[in-house]
Protein backbone atom coordinates (compact mmCIF):
# COMPACT_ATOMS: atom_id res chain seq x y z
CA UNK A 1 -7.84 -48.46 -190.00
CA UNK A 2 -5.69 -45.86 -191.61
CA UNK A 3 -8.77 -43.84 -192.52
CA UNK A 4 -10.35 -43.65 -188.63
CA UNK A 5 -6.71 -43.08 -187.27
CA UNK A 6 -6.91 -39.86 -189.66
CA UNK A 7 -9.82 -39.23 -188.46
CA UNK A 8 -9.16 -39.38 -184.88
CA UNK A 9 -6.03 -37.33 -185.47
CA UNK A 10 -7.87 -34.59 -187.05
CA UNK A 11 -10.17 -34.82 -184.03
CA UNK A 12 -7.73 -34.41 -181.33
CA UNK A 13 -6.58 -31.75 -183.37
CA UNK A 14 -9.62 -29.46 -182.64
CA UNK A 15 -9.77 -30.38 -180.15
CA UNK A 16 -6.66 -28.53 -178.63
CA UNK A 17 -7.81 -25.96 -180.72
CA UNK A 18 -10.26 -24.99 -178.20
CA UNK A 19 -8.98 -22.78 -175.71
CA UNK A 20 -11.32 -24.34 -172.74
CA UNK A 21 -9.41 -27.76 -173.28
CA UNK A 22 -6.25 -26.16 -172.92
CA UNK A 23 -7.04 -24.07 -169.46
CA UNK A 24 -9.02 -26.85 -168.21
CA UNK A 25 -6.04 -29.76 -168.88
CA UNK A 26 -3.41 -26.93 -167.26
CA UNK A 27 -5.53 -26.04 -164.28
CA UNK A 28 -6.26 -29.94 -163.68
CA UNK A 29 -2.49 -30.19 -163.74
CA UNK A 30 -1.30 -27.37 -161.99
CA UNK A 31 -3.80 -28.38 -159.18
CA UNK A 32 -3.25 -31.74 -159.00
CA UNK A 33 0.65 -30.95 -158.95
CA UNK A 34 -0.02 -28.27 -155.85
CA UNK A 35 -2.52 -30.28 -153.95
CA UNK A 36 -0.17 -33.50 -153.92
CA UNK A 37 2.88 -31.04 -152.48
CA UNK A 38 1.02 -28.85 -150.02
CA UNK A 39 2.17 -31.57 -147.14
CA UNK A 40 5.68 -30.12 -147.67
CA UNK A 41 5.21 -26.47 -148.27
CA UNK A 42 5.51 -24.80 -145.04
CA UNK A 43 8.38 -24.54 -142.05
CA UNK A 44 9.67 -27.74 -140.92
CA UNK A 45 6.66 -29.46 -142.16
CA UNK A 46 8.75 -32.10 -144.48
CA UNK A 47 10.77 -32.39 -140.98
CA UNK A 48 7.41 -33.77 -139.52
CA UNK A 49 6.65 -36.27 -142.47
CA UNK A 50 10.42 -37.99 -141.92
CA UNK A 51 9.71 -37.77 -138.02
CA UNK A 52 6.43 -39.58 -138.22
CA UNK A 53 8.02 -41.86 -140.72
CA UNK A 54 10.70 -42.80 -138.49
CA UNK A 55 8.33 -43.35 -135.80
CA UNK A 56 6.17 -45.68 -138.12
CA UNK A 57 10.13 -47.88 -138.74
CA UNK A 58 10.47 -48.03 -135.28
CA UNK A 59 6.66 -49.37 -134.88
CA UNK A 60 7.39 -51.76 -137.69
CA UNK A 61 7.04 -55.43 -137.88
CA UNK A 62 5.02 -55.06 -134.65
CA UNK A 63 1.52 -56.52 -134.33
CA UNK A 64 -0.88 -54.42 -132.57
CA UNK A 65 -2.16 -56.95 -129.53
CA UNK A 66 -3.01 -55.64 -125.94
CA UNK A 67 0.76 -55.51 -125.27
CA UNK A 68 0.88 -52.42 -128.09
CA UNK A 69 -2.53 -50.82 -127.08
CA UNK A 70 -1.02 -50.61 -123.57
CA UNK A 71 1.89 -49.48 -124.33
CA UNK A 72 -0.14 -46.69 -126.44
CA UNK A 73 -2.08 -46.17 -123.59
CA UNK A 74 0.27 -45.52 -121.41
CA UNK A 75 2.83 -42.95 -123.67
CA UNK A 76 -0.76 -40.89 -123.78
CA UNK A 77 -1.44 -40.53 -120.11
CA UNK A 78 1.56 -38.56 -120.39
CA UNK A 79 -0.82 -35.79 -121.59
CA UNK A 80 -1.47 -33.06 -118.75
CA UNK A 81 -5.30 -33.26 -118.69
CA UNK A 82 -5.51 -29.83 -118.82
CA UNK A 83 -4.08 -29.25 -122.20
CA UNK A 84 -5.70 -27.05 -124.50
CA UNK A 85 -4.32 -28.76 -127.45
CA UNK A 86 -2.73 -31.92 -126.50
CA UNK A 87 -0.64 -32.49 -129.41
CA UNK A 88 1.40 -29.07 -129.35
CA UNK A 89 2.60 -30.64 -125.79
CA UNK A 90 5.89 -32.10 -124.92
CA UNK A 91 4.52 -34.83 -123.41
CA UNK A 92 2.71 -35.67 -126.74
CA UNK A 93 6.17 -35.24 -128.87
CA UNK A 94 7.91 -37.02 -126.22
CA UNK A 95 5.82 -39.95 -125.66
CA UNK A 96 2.57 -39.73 -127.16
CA UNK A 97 3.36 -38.69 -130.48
CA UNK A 98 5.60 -42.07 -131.76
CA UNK A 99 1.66 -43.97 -130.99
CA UNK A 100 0.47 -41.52 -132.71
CA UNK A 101 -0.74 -44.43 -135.51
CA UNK A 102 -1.66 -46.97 -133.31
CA UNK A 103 -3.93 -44.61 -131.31
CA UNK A 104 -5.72 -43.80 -134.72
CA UNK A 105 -6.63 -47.56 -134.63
CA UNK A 106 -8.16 -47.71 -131.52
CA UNK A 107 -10.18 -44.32 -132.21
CA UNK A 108 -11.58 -45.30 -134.85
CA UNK A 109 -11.63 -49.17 -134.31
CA UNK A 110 -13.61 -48.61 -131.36
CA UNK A 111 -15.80 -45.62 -132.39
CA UNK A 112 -19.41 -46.13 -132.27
CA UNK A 113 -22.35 -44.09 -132.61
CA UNK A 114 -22.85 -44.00 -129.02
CA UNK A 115 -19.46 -43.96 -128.37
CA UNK A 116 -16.04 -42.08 -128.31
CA UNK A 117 -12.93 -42.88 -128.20
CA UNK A 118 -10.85 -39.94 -127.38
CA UNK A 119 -7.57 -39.16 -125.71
CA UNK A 120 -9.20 -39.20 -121.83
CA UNK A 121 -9.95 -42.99 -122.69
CA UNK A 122 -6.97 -43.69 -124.56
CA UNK A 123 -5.52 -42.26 -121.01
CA UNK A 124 -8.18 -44.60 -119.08
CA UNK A 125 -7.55 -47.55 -121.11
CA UNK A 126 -7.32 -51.04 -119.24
CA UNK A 127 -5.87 -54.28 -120.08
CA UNK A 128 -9.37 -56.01 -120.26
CA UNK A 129 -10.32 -53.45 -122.70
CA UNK A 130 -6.94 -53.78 -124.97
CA UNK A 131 -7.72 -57.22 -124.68
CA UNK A 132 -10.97 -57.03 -126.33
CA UNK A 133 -10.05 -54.68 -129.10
CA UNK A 134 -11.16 -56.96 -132.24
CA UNK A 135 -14.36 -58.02 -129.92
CA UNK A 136 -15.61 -54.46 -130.06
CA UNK A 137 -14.41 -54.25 -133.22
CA UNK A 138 -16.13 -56.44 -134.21
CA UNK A 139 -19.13 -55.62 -132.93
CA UNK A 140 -19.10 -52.48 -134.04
CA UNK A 141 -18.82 -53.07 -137.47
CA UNK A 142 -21.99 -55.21 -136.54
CA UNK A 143 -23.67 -51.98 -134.93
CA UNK A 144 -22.77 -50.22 -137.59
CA UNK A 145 -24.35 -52.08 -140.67
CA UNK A 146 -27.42 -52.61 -138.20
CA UNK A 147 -28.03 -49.08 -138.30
CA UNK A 148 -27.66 -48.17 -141.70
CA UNK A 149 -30.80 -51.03 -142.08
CA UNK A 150 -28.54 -53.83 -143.24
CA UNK A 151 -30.17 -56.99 -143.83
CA UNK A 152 -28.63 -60.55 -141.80
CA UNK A 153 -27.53 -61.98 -144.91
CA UNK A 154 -25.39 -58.51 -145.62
CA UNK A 155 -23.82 -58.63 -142.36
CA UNK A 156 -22.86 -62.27 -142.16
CA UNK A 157 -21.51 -61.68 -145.45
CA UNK A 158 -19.39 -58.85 -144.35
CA UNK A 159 -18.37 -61.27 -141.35
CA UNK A 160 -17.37 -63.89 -143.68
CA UNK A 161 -15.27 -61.55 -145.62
CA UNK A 162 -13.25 -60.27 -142.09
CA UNK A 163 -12.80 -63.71 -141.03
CA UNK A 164 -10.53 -63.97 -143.42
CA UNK A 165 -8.47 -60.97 -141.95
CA UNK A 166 -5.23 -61.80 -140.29
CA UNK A 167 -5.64 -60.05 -136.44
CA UNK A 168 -3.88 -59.21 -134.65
CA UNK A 169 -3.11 -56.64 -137.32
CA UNK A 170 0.44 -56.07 -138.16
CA UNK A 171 2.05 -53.18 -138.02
CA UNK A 172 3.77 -51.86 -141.23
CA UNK A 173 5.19 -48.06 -142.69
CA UNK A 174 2.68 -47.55 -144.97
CA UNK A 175 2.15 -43.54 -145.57
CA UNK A 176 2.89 -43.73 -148.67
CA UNK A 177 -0.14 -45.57 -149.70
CA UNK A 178 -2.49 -44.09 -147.77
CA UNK A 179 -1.54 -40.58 -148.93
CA UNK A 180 -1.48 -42.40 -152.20
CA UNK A 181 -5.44 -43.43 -152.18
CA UNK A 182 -6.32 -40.32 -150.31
CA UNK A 183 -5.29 -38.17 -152.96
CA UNK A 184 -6.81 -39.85 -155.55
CA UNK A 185 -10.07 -38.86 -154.65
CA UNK A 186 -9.17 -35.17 -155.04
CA UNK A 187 -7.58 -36.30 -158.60
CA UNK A 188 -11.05 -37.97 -159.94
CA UNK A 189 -12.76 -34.85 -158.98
CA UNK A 190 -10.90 -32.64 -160.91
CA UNK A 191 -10.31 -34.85 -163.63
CA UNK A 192 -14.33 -35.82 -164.37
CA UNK A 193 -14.98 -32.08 -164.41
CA UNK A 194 -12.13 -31.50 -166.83
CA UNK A 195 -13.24 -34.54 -168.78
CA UNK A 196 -16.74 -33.33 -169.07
CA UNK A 197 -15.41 -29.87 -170.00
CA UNK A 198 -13.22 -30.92 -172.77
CA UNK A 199 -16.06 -33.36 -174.65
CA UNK A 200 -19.41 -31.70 -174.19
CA UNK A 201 -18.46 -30.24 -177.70
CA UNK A 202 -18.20 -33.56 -179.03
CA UNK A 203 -21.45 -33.62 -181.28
CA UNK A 204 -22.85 -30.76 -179.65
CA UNK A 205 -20.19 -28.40 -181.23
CA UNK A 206 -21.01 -29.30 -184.82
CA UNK A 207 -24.82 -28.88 -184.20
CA UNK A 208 -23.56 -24.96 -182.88
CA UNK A 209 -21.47 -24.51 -185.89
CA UNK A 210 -23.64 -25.98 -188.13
CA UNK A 211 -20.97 -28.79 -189.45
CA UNK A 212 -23.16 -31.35 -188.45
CA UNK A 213 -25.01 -31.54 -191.75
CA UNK A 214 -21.71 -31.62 -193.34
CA UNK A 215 -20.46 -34.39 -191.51
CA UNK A 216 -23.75 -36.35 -191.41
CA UNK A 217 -23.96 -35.87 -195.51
CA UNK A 218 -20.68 -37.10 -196.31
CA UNK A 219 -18.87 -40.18 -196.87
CA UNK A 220 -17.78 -41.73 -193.77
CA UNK A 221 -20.32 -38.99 -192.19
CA UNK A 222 -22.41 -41.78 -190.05
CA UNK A 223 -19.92 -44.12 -189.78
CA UNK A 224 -16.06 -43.71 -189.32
CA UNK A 225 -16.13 -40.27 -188.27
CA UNK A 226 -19.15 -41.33 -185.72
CA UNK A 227 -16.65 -43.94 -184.34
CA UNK A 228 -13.22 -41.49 -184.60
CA UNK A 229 -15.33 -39.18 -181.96
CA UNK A 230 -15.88 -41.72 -179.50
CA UNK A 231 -12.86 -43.24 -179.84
CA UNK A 232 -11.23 -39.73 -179.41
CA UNK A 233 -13.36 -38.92 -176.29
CA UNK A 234 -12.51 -42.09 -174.80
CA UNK A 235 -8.84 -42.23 -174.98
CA UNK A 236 -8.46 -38.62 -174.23
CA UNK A 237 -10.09 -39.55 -170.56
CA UNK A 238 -7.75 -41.99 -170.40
CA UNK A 239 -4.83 -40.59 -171.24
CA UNK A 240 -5.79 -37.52 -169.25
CA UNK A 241 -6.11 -40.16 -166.19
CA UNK A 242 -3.26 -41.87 -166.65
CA UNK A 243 -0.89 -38.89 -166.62
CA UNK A 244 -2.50 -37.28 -163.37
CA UNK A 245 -1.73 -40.62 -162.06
CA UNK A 246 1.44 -40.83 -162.93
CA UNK A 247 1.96 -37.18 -161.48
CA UNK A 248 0.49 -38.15 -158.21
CA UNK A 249 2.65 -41.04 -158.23
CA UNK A 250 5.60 -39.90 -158.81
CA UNK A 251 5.49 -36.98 -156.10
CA UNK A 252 3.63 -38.84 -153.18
CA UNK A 253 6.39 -41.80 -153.29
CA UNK A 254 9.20 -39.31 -153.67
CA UNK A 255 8.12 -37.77 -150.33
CA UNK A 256 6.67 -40.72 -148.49
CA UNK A 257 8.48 -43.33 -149.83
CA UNK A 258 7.15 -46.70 -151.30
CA UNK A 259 7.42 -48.78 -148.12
CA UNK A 260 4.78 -51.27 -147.02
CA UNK A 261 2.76 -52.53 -150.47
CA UNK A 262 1.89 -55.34 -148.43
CA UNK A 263 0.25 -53.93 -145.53
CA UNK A 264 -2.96 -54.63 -144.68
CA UNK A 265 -5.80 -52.10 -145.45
CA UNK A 266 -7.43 -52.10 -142.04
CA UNK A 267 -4.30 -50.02 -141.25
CA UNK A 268 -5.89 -47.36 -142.61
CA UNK A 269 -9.12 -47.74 -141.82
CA UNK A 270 -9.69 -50.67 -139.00
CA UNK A 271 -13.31 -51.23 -139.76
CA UNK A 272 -12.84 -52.18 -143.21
CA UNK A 273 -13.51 -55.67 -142.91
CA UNK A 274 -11.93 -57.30 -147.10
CA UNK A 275 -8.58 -59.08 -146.91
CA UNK A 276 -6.50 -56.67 -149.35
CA UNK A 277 -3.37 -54.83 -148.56
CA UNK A 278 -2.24 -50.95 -149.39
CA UNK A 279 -0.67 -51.44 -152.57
CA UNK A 280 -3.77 -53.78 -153.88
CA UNK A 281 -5.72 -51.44 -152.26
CA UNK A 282 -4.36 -48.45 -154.94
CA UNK A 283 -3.92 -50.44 -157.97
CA UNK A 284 -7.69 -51.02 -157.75
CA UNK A 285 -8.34 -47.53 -156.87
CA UNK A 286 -6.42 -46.30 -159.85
CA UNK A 287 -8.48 -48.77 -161.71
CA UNK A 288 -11.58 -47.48 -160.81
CA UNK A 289 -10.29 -43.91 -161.34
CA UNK A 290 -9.52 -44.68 -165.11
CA UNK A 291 -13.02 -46.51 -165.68
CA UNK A 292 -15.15 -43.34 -163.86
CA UNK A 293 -13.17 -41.25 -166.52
CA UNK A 294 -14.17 -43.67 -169.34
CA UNK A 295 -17.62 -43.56 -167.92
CA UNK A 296 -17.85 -39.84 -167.65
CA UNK A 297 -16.82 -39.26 -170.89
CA UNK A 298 -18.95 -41.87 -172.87
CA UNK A 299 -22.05 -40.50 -170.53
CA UNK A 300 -21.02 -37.20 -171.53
CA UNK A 301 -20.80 -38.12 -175.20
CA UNK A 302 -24.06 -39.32 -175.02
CA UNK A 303 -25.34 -35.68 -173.64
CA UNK A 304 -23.52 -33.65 -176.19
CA UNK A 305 -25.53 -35.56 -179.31
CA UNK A 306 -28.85 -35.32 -177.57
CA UNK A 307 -28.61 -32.00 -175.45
CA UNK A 308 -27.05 -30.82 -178.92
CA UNK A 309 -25.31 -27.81 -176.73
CA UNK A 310 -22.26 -27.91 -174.41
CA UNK A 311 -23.26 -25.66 -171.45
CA UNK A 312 -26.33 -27.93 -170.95
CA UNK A 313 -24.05 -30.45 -170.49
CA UNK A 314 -21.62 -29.11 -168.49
CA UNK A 315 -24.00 -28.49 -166.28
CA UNK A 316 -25.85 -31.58 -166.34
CA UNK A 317 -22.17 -33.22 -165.81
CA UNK A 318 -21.48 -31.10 -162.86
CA UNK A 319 -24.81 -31.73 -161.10
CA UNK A 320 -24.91 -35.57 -161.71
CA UNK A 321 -21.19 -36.06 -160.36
CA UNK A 322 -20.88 -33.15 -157.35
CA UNK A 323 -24.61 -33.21 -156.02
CA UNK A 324 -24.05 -37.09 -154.80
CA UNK A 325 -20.18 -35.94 -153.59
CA UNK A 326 -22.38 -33.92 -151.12
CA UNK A 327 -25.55 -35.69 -150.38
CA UNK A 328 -25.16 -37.83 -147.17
CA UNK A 329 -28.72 -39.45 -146.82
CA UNK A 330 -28.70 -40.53 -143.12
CA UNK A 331 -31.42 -42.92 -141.86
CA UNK A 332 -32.16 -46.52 -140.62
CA UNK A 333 -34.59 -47.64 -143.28
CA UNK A 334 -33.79 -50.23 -146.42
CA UNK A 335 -35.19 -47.54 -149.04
CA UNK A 336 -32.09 -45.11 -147.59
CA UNK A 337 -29.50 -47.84 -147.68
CA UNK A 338 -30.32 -48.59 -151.38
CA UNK A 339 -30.14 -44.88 -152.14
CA UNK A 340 -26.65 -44.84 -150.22
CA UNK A 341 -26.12 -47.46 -152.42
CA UNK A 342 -27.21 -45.96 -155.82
CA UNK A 343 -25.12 -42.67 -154.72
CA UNK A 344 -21.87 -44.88 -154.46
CA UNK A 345 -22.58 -45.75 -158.07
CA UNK A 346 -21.85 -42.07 -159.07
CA UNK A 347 -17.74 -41.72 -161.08
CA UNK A 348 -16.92 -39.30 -158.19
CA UNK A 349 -18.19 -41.32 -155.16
CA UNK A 350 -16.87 -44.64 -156.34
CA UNK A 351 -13.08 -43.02 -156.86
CA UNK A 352 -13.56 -42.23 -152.30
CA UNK A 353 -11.57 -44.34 -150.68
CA UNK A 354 -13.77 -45.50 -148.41
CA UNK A 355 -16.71 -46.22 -151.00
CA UNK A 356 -15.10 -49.39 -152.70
CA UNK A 357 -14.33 -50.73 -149.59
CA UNK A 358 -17.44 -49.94 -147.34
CA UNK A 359 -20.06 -52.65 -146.09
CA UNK A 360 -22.24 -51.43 -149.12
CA UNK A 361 -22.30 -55.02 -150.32
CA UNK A 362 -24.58 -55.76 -153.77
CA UNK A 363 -26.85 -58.40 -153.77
CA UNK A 364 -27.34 -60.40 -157.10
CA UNK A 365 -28.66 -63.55 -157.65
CA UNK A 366 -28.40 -64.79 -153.86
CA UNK A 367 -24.77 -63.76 -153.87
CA UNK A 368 -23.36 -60.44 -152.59
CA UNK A 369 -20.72 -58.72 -154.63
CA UNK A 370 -17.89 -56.91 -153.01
CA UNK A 371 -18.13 -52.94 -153.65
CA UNK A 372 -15.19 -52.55 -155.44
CA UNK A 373 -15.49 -55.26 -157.65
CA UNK A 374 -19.09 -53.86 -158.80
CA UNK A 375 -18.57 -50.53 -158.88
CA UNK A 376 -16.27 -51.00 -161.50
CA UNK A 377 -18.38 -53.42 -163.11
CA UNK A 378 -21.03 -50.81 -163.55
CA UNK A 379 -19.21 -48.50 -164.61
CA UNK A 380 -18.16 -50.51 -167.35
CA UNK A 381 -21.50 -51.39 -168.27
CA UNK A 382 -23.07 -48.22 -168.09
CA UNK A 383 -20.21 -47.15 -170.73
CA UNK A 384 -21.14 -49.58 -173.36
CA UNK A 385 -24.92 -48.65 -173.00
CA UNK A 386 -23.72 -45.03 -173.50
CA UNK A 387 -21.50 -44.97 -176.23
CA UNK A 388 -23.61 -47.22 -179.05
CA UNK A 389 -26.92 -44.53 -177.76
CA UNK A 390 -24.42 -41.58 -178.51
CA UNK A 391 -23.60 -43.05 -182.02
CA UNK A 392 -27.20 -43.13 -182.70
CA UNK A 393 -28.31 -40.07 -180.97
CA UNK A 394 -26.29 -38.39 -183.49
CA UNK A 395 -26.01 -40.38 -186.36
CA UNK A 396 -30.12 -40.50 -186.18
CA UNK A 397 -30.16 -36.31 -186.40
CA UNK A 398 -32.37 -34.65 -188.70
CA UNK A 399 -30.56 -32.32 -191.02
């Protein structure tokens, strides 16, 4: 043990010797430190964030039944209708702008692909049609699955799984979190480049300089060394993870607050139809952060001993993680909803909010599998398929 840990020192150690691991761990930093506190920087902008808060208090504890959506409707037909931009108003500030959350619920609650709920129909609303909100809700999560070629057994699935959602939803401050799991999303992207940056050297590096026949020639050559590498690679991603966490922790509470772990997710997005709150909501998103990083780097392990030269790497990295952040496949067919579903499966795409909790359900064995329990899952497994194929992509290298 005291041999690899030697070993794995003396790896870390170049490591940081490498000037690209150094500007790429500062500028993933530095970003991640700027991005998390552009909500403040600005004129009276940290002025807004405590006045929505204290809107959200005064909203709290309340649960969001046609008494609420009227009341919301009503604070909005405030609104001249011939406002250029409603919310610059003083009939939004004034009345309007407190619902502010509430009418996010019913826009995109009720939104539908042939229909949209805007501020004339907030204005418009009813009482039958506050009364109905979960009904259409319902059905258009229904709609929804339908036409992204869902299969019955998906969808009753899905229904099973919001039956067991408490409605009428209750109200909570819950900012925080939602900044929280937005934001981590711009983290993993930033971090699996970085991560992919700092290890496509790996193996590749001593094939460039030639210490590969060195290494592969002496004593603990194939062996401990071998496993001080991947061991090194793997932790760094971690560590690398955990800290940018951390970071984005620590600044996103200090501004927002940590108020309302318990809340239920479908305050953030109404549609989303699993029984989890916020704060379980980011714990597992953080999770699945960490185990895209581990994934990324044993994947990119694996490239480095077979590619035997970083920049192929890199850019095979960059390709495989940003071309699916990009590709939206749109179509009503099963062969486009499994590819929707293979993209998902991609370290970037599973670390978007909405992936791990979308109506992407995975079949196995007659049972369907939640998202973000399986996209974990294969992350995991694709890991330990990687890292025993880098060992031997290497270890098996002609000198």
């Amino acid at each position: 043990m005291s041999d690899l840990l030697r070993l794995v020192s003396y790896e870390y150690k170049k490591l940081f010797k490498r000037k690209s691991v150094i500007v790429s761990i500062l500028v993933l930093y530095i970003s991640l430190t700027a991005t998390c506190l552009i909500p403040v920087i600005g004129h009276g902008k940290y002025d807004d964030i405590k006045t929505d808060l204290g809107y959200a208090e005064a909203l709290r504890g309340r649960t969001v039944d046609s008494e609420l959506i009227m009341e919301t409707a009503k604070a909005y037909s405030h609104i001249p209708d011939d406002a250029d931009s409603y919310s610059s108003t003083a009939e939004y500030q004034t009345y309007a702008r407190p619902y502010s959350d509430i009418y996010k619920l019913l826009r995109l609650g009720l939104y539908n692909a042939n229909y949209i709920f805007n501020i004339t129909e907030a204005k418009g609303m009813d009482e039958g049609q506050a009364k109905s909100y979960y009904e259409q809700r319902q059905k258009n999560m229904v709609s929804d699955m339908r036409n992204n070629a869902a299969a019955q057994d998906e969808i009753d699935f899905m229904l099973e799984c919001d039956s067991k959602v408490d409605k009428p939803f209750k109200y909570e401050v819950y900012k925080g979190y939602c900044q929280f799991m937005e934001y981590i999303y711009t983290t993993a992207v930033v971090l699996i480049f970085v991560i992919s940056v700092c290890l496509a050297p790996m193996f590749a590096g001593e094939y460039t300089s030639g210490a590969a026949r060195l290494i592969l020639t002496s004593k603990y050559g194939k062996n401990r060394l071998i496993s001080a590498k991947l061991f090194t690679g793997i932790s760094l991603s971690v560590m690398l993870a955990v800290i940018a966490v951390l970071i984005q922790t620590v600044i996103i509470f200090a501004i927002y607050g940590t108020e309302g772990f318990g809340a239920a997710i479908q305050l953030v997005g109404p549609n989303i139809c699993y029984d989890i709150s916020v704060g379980e909501a980011s714990l597992i998103l953080v999770g699945i952060c960490i185990v895209a990083c581990i994934c990324t780097a044993a994947v990119t392990m694996l490239l480095s001993a077979i590619l035997k030269s970083q920049f192929p790497v890199i850019i095979f990295m960059s390709l495989m993680n940003f071309v699916p952040m990009v590709l939206n496949i749109e179509g009503n067919t099963p062969i486009i909803r499994t590819v929707n579903k293979i993209m998902i499966l991609f370290p970037v795409r599973m670390c978007n909010i909405w992936e791990p909790f979308s109506s992407y359900m995975f079949g196995m064995a007659g049972h369907f599998i939640r998202p973000y329990v399986f996209l974990p899952c294969f992350a995991i497994i694709l890991a330990f398929i990687a890292l025993p194929l880098a060992r031997r992509g290497f270890k098996n290298h002609q000198i």
